[in-house]
C-alpha atoms as a PDB file:
ATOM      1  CA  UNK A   1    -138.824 -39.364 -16.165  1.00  0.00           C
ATOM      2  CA  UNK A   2    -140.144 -35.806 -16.036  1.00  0.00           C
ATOM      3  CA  UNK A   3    -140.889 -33.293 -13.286  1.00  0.00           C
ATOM      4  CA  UNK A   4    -144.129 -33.803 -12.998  1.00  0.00           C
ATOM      5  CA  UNK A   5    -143.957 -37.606 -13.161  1.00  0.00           C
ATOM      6  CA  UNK A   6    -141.549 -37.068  -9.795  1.00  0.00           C
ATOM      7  CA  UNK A   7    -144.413 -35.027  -8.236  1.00  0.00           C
ATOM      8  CA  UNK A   8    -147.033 -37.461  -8.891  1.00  0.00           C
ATOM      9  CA  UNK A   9    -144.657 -40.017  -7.298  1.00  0.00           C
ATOM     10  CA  UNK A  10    -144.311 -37.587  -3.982  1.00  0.00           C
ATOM     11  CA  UNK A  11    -148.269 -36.941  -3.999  1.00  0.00           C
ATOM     12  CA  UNK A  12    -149.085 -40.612  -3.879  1.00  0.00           C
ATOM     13  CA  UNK A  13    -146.717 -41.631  -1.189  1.00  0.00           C
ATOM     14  CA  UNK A  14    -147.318 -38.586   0.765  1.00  0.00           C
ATOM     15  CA  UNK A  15    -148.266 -41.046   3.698  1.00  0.00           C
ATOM     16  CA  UNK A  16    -144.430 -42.466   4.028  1.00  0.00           C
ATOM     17  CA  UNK A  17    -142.716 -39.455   3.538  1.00  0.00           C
ATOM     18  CA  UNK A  18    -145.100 -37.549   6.384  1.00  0.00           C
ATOM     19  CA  UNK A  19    -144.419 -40.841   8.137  1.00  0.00           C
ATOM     20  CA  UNK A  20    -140.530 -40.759   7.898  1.00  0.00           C
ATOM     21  CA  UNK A  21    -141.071 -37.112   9.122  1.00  0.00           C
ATOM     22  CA  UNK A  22    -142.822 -38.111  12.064  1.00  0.00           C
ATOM     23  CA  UNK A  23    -141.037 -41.309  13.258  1.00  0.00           C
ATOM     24  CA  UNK A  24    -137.827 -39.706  13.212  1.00  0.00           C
ATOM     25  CA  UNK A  25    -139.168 -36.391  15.132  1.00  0.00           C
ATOM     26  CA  UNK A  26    -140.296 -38.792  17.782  1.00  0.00           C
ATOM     27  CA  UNK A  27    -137.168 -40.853  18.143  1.00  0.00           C
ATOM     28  CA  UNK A  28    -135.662 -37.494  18.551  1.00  0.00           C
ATOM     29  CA  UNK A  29    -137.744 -36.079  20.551  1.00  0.00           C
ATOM     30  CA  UNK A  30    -137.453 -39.334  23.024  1.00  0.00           C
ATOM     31  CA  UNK A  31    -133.247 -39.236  22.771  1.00  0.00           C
ATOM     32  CA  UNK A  32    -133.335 -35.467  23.872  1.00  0.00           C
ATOM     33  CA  UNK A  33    -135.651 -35.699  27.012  1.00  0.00           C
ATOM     34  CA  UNK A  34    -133.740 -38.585  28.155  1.00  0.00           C
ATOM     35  CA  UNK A  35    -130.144 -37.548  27.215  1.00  0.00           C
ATOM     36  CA  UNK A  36    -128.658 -36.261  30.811  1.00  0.00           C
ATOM     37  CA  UNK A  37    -127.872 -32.766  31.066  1.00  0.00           C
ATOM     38  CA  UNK A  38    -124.162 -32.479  31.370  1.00  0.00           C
ATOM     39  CA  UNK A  39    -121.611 -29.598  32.337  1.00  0.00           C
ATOM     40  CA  UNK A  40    -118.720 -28.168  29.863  1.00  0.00           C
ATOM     41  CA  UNK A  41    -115.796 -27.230  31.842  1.00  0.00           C
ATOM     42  CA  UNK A  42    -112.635 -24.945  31.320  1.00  0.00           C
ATOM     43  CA  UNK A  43    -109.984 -25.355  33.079  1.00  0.00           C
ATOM     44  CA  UNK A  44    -106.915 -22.919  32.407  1.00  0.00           C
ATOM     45  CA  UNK A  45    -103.545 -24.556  33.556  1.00  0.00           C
ATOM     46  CA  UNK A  46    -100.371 -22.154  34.144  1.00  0.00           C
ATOM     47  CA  UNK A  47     -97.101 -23.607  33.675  1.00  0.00           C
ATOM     48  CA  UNK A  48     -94.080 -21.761  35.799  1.00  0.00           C
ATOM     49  CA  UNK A  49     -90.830 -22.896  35.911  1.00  0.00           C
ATOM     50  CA  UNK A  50     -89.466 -23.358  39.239  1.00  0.00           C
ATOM     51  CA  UNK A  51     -86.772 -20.803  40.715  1.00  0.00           C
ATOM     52  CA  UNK A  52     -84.242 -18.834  38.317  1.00  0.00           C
ATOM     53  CA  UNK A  53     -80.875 -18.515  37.973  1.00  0.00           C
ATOM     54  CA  UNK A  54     -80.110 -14.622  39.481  1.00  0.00           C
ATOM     55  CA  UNK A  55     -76.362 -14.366  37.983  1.00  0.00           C
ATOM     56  CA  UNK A  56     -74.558 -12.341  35.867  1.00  0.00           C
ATOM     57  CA  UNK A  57     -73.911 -14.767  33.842  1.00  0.00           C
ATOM     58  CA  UNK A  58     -77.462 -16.004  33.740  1.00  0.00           C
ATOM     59  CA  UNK A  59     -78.946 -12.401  33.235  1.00  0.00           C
ATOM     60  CA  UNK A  60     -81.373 -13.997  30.850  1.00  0.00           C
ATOM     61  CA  UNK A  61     -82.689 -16.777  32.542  1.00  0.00           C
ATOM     62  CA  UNK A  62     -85.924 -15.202  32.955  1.00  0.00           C
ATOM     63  CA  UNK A  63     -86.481 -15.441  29.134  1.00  0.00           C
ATOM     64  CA  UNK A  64     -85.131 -19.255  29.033  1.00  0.00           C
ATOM     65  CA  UNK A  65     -87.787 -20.197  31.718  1.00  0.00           C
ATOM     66  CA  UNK A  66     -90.507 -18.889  29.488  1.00  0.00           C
ATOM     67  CA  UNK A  67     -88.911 -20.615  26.682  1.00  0.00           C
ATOM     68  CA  UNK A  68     -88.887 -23.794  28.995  1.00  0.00           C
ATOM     69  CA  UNK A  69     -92.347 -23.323  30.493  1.00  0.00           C
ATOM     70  CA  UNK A  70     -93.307 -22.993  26.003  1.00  0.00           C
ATOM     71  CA  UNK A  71     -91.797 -26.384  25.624  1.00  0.00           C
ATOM     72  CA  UNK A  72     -92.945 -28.135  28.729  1.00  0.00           C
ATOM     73  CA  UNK A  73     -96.669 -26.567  28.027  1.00  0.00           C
ATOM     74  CA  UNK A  74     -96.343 -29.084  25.026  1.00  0.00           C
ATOM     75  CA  UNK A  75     -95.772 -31.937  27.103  1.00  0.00           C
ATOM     76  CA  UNK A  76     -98.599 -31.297  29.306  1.00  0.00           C
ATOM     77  CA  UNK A  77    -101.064 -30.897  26.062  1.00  0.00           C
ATOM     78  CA  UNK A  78     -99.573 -34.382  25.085  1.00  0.00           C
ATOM     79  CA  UNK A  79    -100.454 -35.898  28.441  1.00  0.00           C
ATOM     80  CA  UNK A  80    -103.830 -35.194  28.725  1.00  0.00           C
ATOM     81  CA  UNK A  81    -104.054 -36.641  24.962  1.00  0.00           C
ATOM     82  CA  UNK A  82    -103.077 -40.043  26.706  1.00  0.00           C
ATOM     83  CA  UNK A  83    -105.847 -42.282  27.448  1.00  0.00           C
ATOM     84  CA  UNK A  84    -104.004 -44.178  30.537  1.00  0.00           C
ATOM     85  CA  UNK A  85    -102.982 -40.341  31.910  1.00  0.00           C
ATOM     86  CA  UNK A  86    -107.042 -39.960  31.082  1.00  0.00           C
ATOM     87  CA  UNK A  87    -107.757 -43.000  32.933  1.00  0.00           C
ATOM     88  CA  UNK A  88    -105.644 -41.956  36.240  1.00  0.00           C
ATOM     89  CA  UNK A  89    -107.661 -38.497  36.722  1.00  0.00           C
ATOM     90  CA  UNK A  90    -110.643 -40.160  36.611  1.00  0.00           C
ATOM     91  CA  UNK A  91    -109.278 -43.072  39.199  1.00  0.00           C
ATOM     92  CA  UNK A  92    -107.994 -39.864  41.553  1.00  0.00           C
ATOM     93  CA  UNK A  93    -111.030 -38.213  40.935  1.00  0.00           C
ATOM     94  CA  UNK A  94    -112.696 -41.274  42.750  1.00  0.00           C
ATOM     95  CA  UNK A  95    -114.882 -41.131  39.368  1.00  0.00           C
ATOM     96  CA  UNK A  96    -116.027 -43.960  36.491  1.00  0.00           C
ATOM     97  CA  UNK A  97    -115.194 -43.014  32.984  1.00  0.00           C
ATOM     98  CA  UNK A  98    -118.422 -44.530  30.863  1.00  0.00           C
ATOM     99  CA  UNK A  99    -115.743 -45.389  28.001  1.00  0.00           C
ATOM    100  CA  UNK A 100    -115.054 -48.364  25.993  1.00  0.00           C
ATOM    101  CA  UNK A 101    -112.133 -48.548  24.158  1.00  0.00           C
ATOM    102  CA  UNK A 102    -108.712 -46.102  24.067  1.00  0.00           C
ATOM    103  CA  UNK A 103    -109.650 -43.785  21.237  1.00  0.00           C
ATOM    104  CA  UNK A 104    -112.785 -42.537  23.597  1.00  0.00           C
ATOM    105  CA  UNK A 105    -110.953 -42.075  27.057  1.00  0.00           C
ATOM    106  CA  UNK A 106    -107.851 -40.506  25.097  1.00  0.00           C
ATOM    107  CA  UNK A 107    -110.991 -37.704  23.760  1.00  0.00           C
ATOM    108  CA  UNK A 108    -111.928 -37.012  27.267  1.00  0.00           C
ATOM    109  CA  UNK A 109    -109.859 -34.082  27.605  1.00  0.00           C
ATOM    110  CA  UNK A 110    -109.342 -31.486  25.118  1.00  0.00           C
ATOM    111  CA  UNK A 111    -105.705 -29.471  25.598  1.00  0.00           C
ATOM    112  CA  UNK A 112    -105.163 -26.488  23.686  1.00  0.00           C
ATOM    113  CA  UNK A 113    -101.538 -24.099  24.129  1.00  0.00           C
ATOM    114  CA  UNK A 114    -103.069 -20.329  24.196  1.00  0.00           C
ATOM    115  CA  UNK A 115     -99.502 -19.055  24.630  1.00  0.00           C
ATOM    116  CA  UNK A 116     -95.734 -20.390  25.989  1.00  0.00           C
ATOM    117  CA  UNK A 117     -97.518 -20.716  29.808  1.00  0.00           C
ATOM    118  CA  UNK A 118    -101.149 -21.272  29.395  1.00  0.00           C
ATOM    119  CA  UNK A 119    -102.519 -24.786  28.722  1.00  0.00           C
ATOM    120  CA  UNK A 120    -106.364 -24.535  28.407  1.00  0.00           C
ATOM    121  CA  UNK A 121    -108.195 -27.968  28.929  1.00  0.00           C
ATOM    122  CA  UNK A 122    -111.704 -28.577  28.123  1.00  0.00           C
ATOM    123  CA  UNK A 123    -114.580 -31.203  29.615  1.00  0.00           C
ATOM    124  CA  UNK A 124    -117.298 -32.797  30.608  1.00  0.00           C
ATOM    125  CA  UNK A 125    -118.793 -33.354  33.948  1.00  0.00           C
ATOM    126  CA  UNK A 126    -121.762 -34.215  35.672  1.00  0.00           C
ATOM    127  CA  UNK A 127    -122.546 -31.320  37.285  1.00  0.00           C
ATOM    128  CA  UNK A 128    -120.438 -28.174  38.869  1.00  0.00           C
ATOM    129  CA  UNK A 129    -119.270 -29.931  41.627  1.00  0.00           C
ATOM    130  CA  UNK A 130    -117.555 -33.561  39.322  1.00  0.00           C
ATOM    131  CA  UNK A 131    -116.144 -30.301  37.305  1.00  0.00           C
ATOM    132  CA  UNK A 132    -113.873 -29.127  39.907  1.00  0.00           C
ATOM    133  CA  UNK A 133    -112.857 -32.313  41.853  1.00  0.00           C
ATOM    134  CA  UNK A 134    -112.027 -33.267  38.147  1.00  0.00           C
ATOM    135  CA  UNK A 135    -110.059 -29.916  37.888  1.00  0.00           C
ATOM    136  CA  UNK A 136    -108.163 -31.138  40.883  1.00  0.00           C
ATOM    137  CA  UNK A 137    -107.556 -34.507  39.908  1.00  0.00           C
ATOM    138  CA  UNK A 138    -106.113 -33.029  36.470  1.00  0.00           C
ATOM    139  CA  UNK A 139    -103.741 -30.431  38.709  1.00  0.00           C
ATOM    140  CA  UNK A 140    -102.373 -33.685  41.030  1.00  0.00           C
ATOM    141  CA  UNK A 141    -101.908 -36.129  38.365  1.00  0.00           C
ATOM    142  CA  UNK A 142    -100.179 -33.645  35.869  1.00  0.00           C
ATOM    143  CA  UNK A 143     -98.123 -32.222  39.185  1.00  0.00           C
ATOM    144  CA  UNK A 144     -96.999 -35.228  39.916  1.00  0.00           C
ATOM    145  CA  UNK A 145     -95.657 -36.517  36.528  1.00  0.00           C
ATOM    146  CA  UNK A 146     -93.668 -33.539  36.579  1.00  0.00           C
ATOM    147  CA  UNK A 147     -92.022 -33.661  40.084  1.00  0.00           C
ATOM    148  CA  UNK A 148     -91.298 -37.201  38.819  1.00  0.00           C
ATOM    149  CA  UNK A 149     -89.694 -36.019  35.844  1.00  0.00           C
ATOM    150  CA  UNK A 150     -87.839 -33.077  38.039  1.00  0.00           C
ATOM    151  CA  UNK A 151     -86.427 -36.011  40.166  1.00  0.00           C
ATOM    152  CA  UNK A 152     -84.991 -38.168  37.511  1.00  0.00           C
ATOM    153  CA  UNK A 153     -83.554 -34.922  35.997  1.00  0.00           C
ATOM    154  CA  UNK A 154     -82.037 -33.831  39.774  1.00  0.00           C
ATOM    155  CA  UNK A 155     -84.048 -31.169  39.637  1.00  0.00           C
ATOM    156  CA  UNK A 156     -82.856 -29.757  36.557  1.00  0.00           C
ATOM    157  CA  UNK A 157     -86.477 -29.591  35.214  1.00  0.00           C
ATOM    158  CA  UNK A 158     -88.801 -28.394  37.339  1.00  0.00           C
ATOM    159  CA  UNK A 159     -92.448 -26.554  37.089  1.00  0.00           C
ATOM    160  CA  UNK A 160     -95.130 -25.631  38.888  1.00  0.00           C
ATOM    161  CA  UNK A 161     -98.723 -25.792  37.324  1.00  0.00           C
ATOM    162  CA  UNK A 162    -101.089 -23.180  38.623  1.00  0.00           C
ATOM    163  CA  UNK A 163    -104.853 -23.397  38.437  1.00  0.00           C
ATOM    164  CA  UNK A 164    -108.043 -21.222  39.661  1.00  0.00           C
ATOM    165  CA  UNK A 165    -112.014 -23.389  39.730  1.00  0.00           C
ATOM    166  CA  UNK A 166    -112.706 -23.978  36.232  1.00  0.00           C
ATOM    167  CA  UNK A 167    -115.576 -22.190  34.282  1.00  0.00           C
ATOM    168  CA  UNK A 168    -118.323 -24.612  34.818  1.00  0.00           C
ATOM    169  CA  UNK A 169    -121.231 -23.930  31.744  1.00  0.00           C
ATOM    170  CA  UNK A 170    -124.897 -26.161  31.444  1.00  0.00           C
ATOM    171  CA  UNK A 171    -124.813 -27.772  28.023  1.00  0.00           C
ATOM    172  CA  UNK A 172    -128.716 -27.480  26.965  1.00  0.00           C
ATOM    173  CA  UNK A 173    -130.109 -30.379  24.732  1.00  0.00           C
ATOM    174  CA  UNK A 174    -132.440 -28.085  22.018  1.00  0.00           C
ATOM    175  CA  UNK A 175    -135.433 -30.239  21.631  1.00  0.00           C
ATOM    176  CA  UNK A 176    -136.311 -27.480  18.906  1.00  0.00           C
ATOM    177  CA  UNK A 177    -133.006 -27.719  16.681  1.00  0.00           C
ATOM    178  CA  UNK A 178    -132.986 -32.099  17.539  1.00  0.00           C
ATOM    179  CA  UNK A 179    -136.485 -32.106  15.786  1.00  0.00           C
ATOM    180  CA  UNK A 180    -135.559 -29.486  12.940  1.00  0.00           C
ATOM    181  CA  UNK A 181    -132.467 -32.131  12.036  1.00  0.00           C
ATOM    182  CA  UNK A 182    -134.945 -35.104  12.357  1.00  0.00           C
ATOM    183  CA  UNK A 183    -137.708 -33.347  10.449  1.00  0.00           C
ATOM    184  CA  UNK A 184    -135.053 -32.684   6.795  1.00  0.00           C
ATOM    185  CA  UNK A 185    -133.310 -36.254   7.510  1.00  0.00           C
ATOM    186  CA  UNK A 186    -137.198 -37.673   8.009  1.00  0.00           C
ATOM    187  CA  UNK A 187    -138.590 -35.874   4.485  1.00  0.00           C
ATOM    188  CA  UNK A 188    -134.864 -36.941   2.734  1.00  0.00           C
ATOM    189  CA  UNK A 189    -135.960 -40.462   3.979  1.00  0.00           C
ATOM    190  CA  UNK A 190    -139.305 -40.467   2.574  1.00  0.00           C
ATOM    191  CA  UNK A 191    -138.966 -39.069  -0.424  1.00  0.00           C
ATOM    192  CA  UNK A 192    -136.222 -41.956  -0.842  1.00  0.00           C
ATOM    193  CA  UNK A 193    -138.353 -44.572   0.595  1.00  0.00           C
ATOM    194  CA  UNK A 194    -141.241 -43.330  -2.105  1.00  0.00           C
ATOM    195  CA  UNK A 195    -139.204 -43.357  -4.960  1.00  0.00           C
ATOM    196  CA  UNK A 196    -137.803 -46.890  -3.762  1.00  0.00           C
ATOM    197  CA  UNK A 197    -141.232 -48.038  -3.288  1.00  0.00           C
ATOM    198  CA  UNK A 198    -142.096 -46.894  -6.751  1.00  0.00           C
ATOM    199  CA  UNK A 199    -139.054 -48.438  -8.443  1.00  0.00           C
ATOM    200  CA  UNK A 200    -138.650 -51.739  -7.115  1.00  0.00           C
ATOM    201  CA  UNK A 201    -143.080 -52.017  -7.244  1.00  0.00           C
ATOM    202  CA  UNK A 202    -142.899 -52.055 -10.830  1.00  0.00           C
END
């Protein structure tokens, strides 16, 4: 089939691939105005390491409790990863999780290490106000793993996890770049619908 046989095809179903267009601008256009606004939140998360050992023979333990705080920081990234750890902040946050199945609720926070003591955590929330009582329930839950781990350890791990408000931004839906996605998926529907059309119409 040549070129211009292809363009003759496109001319003469004009009507479904314009149609494709426009169906899929409205469906997006609908999903966008009645998507709720929601609020991304960062939360940065110090870990400290409790007390030091002020000896001669411990002259270094300054260093060691950075090295400890680096290692713990891990744990505390692999916690939030957890989707029953997940599932407690939430229940301490007084809040319902709108999730289905592990894989989502273990995606509800996002832990990244920025360096041996800093643990940044990224989510979602409601609005400003969800953001921070969140914040807090992450701080509690996360505090008290840790004094339970001091405990079983007699205190021989032990951390403190500092926190300020977390940096509460309004995710926008774009109603303009929603319709500019459905408007190329629309026309790569069409012009697959019309050559469908004129294949299987033979």
């Amino acid at each position: 089939m040549e070129l211009r046989e292809y363009l003759k095809i496109l001319r003469q179903e004009k009507n479904i691939i314009s149609g494709s267009v426009v169906i899929l601008m409205v469906f997006a256009t609908i999903f966008t105005l009645l998507k709720p606004v929601s609020f991304s939140s960062d939360l940065a998360l110090l870990i400290s390491r409790k007390g030091t050992q002020a000896t001669d023979n411990y002259k270094y333990d300054g260093y060691y409790a950075v090295q400890a705080s680096d290692i713990f920081s891990d744990n505390i990234s692999q916690w939030l990863a957890s989707a029953s750890v997940a599932s407690e902040i939430y229940s301490r946050a007084n809040m319902k999780a709108d999730f289905t199945d592990f894989k989502q609720f273990s995606k509800i926070f996002k832990a990244t290490k920025l360096s041996s003591q800093y643990v940044d955590v990224r989510y979602s929330a409601k609005d400003e106000q969800s953001a921070k009582v969140i914040a807090r329930a992450i701080v509690d839950v996360l505090q008290e793993k840790t004094d339970s781990l001091s405990k079983s350890s007699n205190e021989e791990i032990s951390f403190n996890i500092i926190y300020n408000d977390p940096l509460v931004v309004r995710s926008e839906n774009s109603i303009w770049w929603n319709n500019l996605l459905a408007a190329i998926g629309g026309l790569f529907l069409g012009i697959l619908l019309a050559f469908g059309k004129n294949y299987f119409g033979k």
